[in-house]
Protein backbone atom coordinates (compact mmCIF):
# COMPACT_ATOMS: atom_id res chain seq x y z
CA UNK A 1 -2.09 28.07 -105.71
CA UNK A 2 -1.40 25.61 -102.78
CA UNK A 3 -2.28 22.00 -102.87
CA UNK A 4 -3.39 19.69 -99.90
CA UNK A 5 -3.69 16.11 -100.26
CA UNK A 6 -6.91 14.89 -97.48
CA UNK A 7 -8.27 11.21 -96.66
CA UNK A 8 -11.53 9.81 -95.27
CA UNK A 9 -13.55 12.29 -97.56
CA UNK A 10 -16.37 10.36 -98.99
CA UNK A 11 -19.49 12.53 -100.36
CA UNK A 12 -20.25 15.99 -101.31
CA UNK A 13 -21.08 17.03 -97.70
CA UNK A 14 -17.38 16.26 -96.99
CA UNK A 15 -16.73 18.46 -99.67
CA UNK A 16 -18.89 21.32 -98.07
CA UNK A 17 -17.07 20.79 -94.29
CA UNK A 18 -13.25 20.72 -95.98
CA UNK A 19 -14.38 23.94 -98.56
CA UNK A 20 -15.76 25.49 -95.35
CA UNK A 21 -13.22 24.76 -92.68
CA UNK A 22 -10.13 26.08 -94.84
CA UNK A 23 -12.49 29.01 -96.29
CA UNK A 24 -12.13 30.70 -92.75
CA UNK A 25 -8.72 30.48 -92.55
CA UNK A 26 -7.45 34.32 -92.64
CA UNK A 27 -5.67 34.59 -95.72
CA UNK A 28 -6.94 31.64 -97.34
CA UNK A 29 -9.16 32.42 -100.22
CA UNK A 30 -10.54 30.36 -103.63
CA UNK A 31 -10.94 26.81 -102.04
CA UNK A 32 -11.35 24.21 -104.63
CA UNK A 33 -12.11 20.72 -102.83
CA UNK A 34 -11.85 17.78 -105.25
CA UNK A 35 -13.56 15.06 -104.11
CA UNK A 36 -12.21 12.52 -107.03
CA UNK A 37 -8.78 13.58 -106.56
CA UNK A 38 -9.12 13.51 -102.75
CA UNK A 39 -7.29 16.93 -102.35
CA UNK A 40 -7.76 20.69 -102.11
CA UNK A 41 -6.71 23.73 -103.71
CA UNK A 42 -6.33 27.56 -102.71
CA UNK A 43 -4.97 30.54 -102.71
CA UNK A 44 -2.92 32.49 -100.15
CA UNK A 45 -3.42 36.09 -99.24
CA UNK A 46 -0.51 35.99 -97.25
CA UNK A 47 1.36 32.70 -96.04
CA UNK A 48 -0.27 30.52 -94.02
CA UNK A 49 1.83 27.53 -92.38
CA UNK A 50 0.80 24.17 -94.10
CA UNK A 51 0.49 22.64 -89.84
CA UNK A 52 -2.47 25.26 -90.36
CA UNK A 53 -4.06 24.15 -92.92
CA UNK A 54 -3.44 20.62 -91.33
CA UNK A 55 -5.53 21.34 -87.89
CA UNK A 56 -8.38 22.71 -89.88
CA UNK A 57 -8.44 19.75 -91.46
CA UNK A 58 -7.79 17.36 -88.75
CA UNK A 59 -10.25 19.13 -86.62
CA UNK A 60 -13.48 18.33 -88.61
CA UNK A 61 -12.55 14.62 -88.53
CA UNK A 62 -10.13 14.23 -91.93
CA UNK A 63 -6.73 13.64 -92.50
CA UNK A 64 -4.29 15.91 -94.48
CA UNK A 65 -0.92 15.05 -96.04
């Protein structure tokens, strides 16, 4: 399971954008966002390059460490 720290996420819709965004990533599967912890969790079907996950991120208007 892969870990991604994110900033600016602020209510449950948030949530729903970040769990969607990563979700259709190809070979990105069981995306747990944690809106306490400010991060998100998944697995990988096959790699997938962390820059990725980052632009997924970064293109819905958050920031990922």
């Amino acid at each position: 399971m892969a870990t991604v720290k994110i900033s600016g996420m602020r209510c449950g819709h948030c949530v729903g954008s970040v769990s969607k965004a990563l979700s259709e990533i190809e070979g990105v599967s069981n995306v747990q966002v944690d809106l306490d912890k400010g991060q998100a969790t998944y697995d990988e079907k096959q790699t997938v390059s962390k820059e990725v996950i980052k632009k997924a991120i970064a293109d819905i208007g958050f920031e990922a460490e």
